[in-house]
C-alpha atoms as a PDB file:
ATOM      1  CA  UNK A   1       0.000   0.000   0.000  1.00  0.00           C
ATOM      2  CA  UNK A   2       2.631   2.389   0.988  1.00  0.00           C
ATOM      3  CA  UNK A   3       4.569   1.592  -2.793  1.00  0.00           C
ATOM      4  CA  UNK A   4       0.685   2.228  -4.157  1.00  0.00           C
ATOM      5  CA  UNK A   5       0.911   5.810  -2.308  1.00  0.00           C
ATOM      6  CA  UNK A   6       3.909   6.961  -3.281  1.00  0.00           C
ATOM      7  CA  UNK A   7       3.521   5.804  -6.887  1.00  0.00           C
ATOM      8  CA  UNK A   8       0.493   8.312  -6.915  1.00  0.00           C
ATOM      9  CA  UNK A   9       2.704  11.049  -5.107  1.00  0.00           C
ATOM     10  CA  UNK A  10       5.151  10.719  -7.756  1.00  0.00           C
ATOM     11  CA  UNK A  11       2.549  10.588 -11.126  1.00  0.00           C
ATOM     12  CA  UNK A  12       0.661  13.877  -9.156  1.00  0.00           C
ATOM     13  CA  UNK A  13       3.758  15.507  -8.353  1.00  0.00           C
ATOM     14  CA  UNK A  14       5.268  15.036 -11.488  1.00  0.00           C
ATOM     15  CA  UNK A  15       2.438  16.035 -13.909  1.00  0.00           C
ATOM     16  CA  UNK A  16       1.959  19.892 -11.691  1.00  0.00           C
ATOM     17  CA  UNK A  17       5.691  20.156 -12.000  1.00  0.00           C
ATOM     18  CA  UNK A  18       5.404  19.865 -15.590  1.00  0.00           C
ATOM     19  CA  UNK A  19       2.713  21.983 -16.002  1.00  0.00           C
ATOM     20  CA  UNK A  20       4.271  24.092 -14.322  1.00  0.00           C
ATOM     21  CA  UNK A  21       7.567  24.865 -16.376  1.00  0.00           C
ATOM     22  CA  UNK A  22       5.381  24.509 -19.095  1.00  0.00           C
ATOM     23  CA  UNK A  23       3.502  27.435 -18.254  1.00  0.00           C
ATOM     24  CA  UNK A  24       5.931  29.415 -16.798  1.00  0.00           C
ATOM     25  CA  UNK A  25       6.986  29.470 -20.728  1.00  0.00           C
ATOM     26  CA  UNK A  26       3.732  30.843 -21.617  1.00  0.00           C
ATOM     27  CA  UNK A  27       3.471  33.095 -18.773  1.00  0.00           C
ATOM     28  CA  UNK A  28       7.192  34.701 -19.701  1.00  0.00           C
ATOM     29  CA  UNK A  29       5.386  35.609 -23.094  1.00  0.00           C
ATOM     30  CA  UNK A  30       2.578  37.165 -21.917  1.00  0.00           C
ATOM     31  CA  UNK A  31      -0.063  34.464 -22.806  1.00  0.00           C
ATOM     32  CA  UNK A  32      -3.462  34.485 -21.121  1.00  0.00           C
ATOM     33  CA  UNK A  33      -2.972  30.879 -20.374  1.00  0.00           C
ATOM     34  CA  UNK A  34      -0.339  30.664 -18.130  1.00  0.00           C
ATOM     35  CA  UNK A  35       1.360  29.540 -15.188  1.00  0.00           C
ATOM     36  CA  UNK A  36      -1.420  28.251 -13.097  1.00  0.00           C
ATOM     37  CA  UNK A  37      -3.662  27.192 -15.679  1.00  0.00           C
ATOM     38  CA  UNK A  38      -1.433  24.884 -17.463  1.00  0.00           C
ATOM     39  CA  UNK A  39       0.005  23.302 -13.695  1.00  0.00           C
ATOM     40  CA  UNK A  40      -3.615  22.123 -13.311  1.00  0.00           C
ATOM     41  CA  UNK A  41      -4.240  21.245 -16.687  1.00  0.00           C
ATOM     42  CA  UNK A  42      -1.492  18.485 -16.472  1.00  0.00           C
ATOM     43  CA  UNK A  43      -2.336  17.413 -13.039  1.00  0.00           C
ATOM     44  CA  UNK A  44      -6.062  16.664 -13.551  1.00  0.00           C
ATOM     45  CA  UNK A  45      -5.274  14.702 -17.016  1.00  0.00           C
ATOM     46  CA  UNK A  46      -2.817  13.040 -14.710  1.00  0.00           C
ATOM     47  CA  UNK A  47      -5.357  12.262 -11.917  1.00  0.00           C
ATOM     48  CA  UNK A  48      -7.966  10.872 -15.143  1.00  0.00           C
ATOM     49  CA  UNK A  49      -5.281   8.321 -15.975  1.00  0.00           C
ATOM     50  CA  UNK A  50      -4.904   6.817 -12.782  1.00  0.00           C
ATOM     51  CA  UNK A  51      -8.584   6.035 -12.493  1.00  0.00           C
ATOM     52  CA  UNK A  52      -7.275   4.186 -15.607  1.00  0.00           C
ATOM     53  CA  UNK A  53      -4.004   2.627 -14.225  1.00  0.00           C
ATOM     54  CA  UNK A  54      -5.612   1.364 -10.849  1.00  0.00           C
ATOM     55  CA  UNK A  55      -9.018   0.393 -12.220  1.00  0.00           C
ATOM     56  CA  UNK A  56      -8.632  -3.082 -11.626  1.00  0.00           C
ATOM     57  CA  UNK A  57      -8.621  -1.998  -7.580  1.00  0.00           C
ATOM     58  CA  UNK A  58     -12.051  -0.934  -7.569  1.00  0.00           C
ATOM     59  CA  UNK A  59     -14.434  -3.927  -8.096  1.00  0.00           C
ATOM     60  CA  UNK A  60     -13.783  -7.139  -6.562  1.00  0.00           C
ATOM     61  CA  UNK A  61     -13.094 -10.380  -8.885  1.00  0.00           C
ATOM     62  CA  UNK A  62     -16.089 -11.626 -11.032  1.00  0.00           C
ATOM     63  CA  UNK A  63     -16.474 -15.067 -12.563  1.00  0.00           C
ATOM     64  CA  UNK A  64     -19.495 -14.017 -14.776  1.00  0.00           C
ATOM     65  CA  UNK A  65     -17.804 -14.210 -18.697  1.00  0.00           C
ATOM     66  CA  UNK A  66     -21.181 -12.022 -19.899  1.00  0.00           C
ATOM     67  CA  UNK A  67     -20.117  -8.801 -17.446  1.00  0.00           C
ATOM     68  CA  UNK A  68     -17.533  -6.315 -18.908  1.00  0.00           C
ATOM     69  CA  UNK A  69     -16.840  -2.897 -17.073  1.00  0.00           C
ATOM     70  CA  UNK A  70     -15.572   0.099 -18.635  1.00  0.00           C
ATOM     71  CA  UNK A  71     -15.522   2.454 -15.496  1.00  0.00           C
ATOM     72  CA  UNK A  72     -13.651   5.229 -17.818  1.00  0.00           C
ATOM     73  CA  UNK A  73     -16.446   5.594 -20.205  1.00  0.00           C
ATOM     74  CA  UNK A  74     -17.698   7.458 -17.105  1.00  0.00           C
ATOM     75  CA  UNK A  75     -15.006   9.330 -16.342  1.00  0.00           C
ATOM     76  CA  UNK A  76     -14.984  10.881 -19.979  1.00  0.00           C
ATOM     77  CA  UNK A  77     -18.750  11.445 -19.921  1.00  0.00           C
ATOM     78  CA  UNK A  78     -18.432  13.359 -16.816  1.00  0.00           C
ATOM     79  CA  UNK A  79     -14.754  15.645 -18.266  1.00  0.00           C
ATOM     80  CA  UNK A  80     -17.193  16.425 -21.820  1.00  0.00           C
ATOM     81  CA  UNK A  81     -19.621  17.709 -19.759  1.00  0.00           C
ATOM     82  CA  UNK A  82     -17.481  19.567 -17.346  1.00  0.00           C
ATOM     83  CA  UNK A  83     -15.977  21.443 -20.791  1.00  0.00           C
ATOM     84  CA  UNK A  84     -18.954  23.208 -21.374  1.00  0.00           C
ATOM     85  CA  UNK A  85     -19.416  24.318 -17.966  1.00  0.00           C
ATOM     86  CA  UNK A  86     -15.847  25.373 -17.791  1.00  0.00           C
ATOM     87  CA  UNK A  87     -16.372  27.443 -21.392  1.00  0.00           C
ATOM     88  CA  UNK A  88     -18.527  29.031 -19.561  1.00  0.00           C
ATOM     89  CA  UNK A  89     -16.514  31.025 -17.859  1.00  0.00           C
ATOM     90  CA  UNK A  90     -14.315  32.416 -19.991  1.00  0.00           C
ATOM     91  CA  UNK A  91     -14.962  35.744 -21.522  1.00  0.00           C
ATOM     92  CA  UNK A  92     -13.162  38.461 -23.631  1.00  0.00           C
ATOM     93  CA  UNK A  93     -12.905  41.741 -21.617  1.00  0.00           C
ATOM     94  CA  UNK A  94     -12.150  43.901 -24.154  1.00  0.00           C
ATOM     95  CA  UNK A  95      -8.813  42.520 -26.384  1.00  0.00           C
ATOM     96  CA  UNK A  96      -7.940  40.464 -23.090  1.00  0.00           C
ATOM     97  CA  UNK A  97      -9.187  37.002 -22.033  1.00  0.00           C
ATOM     98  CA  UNK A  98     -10.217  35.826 -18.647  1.00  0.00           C
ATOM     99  CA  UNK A  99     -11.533  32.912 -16.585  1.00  0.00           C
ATOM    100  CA  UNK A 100      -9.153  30.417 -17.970  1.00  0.00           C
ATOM    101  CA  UNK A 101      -7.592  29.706 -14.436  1.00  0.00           C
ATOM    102  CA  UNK A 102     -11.240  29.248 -13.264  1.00  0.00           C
ATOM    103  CA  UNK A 103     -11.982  27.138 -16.404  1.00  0.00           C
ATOM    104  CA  UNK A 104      -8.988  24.734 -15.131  1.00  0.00           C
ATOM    105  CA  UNK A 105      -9.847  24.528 -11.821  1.00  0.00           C
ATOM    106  CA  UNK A 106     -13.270  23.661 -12.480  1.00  0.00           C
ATOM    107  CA  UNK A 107     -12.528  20.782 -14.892  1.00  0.00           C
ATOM    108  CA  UNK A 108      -9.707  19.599 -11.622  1.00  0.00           C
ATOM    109  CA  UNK A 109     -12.229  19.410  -9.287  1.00  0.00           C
ATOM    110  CA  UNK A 110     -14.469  17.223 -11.957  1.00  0.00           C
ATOM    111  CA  UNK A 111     -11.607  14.832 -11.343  1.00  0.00           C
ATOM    112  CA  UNK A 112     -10.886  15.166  -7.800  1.00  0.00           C
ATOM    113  CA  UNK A 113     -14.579  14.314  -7.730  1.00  0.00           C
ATOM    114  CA  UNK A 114     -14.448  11.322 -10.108  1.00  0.00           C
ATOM    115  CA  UNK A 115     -11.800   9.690  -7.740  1.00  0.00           C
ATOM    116  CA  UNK A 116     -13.711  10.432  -4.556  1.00  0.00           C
ATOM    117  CA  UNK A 117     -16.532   8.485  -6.345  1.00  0.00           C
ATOM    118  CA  UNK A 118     -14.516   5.078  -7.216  1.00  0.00           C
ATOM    119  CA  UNK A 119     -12.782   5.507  -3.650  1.00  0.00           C
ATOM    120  CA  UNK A 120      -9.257   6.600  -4.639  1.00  0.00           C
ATOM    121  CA  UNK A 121      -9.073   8.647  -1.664  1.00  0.00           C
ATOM    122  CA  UNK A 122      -5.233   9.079  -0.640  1.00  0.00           C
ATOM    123  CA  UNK A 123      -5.327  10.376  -4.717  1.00  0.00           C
ATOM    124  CA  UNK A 124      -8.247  12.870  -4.395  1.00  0.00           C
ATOM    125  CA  UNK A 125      -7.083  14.017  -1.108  1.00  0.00           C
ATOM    126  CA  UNK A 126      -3.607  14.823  -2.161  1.00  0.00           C
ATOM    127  CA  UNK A 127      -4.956  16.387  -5.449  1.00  0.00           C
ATOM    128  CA  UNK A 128      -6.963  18.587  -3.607  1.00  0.00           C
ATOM    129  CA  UNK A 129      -3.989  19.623  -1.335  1.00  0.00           C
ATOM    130  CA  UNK A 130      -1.713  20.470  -4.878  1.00  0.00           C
ATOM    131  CA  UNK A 131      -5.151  22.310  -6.627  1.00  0.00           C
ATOM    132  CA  UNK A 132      -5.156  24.417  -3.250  1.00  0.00           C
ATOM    133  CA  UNK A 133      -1.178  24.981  -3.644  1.00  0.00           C
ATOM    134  CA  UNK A 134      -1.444  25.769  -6.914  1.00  0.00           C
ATOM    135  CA  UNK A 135      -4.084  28.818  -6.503  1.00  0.00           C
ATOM    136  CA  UNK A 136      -2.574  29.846  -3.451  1.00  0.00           C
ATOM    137  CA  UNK A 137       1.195  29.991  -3.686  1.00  0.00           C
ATOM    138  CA  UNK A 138       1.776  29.682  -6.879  1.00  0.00           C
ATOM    139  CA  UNK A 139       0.020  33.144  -7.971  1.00  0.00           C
ATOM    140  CA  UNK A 140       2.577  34.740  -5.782  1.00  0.00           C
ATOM    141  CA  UNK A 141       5.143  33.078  -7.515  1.00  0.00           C
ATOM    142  CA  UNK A 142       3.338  33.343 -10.905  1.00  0.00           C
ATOM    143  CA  UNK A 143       3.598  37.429  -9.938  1.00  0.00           C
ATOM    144  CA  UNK A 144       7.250  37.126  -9.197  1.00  0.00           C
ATOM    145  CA  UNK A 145       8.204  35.940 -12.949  1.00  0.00           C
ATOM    146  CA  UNK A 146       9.629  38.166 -15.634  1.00  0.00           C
ATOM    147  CA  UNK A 147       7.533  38.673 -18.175  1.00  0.00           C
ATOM    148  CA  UNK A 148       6.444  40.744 -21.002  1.00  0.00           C
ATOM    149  CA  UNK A 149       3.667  43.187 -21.220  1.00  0.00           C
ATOM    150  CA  UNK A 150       1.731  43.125 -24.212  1.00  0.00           C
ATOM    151  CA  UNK A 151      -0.646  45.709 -25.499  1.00  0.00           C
ATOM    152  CA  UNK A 152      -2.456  46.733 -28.489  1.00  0.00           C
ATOM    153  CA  UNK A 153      -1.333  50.618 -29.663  1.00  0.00           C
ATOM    154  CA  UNK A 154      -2.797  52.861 -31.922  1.00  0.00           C
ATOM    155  CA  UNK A 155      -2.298  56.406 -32.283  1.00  0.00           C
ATOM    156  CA  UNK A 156      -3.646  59.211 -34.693  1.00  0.00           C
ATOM    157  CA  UNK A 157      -2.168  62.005 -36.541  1.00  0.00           C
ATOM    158  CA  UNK A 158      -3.724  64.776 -38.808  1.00  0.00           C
ATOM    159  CA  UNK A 159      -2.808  63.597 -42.790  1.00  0.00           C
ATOM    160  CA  UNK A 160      -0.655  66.981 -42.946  1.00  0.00           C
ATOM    161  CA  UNK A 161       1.199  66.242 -39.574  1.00  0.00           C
ATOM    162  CA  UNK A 162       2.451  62.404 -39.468  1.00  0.00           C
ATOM    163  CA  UNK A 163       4.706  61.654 -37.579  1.00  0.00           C
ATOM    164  CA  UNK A 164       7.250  59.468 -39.236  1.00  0.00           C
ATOM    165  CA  UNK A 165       7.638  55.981 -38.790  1.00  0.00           C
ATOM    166  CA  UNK A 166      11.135  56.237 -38.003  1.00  0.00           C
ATOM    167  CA  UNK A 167      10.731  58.758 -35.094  1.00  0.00           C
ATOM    168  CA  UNK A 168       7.394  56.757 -33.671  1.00  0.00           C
ATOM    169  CA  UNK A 169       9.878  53.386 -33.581  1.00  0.00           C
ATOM    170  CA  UNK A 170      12.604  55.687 -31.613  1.00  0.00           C
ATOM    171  CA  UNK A 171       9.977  57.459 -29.043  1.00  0.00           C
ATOM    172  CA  UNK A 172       8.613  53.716 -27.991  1.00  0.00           C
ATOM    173  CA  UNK A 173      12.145  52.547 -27.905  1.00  0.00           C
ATOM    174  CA  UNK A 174      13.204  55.167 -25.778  1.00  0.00           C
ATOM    175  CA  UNK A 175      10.369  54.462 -23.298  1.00  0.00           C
ATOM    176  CA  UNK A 176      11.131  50.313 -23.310  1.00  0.00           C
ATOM    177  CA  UNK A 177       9.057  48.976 -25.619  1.00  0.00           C
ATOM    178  CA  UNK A 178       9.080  46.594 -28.926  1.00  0.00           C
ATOM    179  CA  UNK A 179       6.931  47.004 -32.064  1.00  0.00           C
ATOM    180  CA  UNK A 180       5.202  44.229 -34.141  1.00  0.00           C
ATOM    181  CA  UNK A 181       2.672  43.582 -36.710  1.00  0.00           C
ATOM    182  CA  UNK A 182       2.718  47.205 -37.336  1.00  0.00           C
ATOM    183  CA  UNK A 183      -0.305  48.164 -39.656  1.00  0.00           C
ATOM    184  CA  UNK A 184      -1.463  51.593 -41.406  1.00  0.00           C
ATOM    185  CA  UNK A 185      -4.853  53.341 -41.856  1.00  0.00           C
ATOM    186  CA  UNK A 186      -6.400  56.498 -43.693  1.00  0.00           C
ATOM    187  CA  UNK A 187      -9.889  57.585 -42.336  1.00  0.00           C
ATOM    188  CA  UNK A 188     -12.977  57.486 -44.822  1.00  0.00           C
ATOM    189  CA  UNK A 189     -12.480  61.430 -45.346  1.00  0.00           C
ATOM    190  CA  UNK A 190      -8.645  61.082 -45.931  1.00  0.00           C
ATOM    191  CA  UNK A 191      -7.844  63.242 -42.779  1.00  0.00           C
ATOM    192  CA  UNK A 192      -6.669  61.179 -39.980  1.00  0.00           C
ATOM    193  CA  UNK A 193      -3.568  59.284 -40.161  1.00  0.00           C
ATOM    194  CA  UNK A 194      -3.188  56.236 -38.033  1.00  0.00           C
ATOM    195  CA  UNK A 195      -0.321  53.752 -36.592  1.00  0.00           C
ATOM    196  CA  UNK A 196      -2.032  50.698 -35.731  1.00  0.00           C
ATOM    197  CA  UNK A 197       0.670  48.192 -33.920  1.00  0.00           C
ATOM    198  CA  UNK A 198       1.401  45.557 -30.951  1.00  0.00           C
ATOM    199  CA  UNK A 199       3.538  46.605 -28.476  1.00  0.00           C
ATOM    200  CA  UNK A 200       5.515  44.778 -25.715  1.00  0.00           C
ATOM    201  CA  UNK A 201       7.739  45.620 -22.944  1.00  0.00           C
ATOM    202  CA  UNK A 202       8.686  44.062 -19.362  1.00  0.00           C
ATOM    203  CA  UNK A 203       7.953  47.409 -16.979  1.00  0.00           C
ATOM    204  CA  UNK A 204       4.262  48.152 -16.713  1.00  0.00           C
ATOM    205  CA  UNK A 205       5.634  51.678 -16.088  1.00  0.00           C
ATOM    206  CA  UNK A 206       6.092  51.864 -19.190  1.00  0.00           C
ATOM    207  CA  UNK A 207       2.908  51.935 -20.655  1.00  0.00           C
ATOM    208  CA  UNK A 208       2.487  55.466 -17.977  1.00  0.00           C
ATOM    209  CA  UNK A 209       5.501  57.023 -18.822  1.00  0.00           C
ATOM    210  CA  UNK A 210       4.535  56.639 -22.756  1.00  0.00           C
ATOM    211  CA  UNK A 211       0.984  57.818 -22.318  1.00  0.00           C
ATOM    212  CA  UNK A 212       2.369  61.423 -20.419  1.00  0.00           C
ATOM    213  CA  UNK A 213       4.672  61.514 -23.578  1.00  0.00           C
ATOM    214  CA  UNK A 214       1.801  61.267 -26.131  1.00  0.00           C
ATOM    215  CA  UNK A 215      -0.190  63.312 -24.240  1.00  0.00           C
ATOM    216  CA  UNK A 216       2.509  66.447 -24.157  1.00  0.00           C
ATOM    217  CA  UNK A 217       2.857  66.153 -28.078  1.00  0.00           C
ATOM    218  CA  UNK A 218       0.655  68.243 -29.622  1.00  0.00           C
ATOM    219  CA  UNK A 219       0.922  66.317 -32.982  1.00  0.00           C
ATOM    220  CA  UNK A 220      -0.860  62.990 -31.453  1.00  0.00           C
ATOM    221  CA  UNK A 221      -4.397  63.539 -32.642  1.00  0.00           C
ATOM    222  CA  UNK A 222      -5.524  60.599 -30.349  1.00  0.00           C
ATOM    223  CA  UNK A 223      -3.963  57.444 -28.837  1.00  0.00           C
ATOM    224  CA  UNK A 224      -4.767  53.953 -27.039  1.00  0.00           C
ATOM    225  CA  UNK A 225      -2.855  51.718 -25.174  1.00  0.00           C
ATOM    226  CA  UNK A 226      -4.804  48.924 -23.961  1.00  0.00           C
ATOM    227  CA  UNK A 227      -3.475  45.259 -22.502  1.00  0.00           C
ATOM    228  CA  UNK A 228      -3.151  42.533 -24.499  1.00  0.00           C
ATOM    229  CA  UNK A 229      -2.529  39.877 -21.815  1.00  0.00           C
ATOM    230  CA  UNK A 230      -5.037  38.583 -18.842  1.00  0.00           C
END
């Protein structure tokens, strides 16, 4: 029994630690999905395939040739119907998308569940200690990584006042920042110039210290700086 526990420490363990570095990743590049989400990801798929790997611990020996269980048929009944709940809460709040973190832990505690219900107790009871770890400690850690700031950027100009490229690419540099997918528009009545771009940097300052500067130059028309990441 012990060899039975620690076997289940070790799968548990192993699947939030991979999660883990695997999100980290995502987290470093400023991907909604991140840290957390991804650590409990892992460890509930982890948790489903022990209900898998120990199955043959749940019923007792039968003799009758005509009775064939499949106890994970209900295991993946319940997870398909736990991913529409967890949908659910996920939303777009403006360019940014939340609830995933609550969209994970929702479909984990589907499978802490499912392992309370076939008896796997030690399991469920250490999963829920990990889940709790996870949303607890590991946001404070999940604040304590580097990582870049993302946000969408677009700024106006009158037609007879553009700034140029060049010197837009030099201001953002000189206030920490990164320019991609950089895009172009012309208003309807061919008056209003504007830079359309993504943006990154890894000091949310920043994003201040760039909106005083646009602000104080009386070419900028109009501007917006809004987060890209959750």
């Amino acid at each position: 029994m012990q060899q039975l526990y620690a076997d289940i420490t070790i799968h548990l363990i192993s699947a939030a630690l991979a999660g883990a570095l695997i999100g980290m990743e995502r987290s470093f590049h400023g991907r909604p999905a991140g840290f957390r989400t991804h650590t409990l990801v892992c460890m509930a798929s982890s948790l489903l395939m022990l209900i898998t790997l120990y199955q043959a611990r749940w019923f007792a020996p039968t003799t009758s040739e005509s009775l064939s269980i499949d106890p994970t048929r209900m295991a993946q009944g319940i997870m398909t119907g736990i991913g529409f709940l967890g949908a659910g809460v996920i939303f777009r709040e403006g360019l940014s998308v939340r609830g995933l973190t609550t969209a994970a832990s929702i479909w984990i505690t589907s499978a802490i569940g499912v392992l309370f219900g076939v008896g796997f107790f030690f399991a469920a009871s250490l999963a829920t200690v990990l889940t709790l770890g996870v949303l607890s400690l590991f946001r404070i850690i999940e604040n304590r990584i580097p990582a870049y700031l993302f946000a969408h950027h677009q700024v106006r100009f009158a037609r007879d006042a553009v700034m140029p490229e060049e010197e837009l690419r030099a201001l953002l540099e000189r206030h920490g920042f990164t320019v991609a997918q950089l895009s172009y528009r012309l208003d309807s009545e061919g008056t209003v110039f504007e830079y359309r771009m993504m943006i990154r940097t890894r000091d949310g300052q920043n994003v201040r210290r760039l909106a005083n500067t646009l602000t104080a130059t009386r070419e900028v028309l109009a501007f917006r700086i809004t987060p890209a990441s959750d």
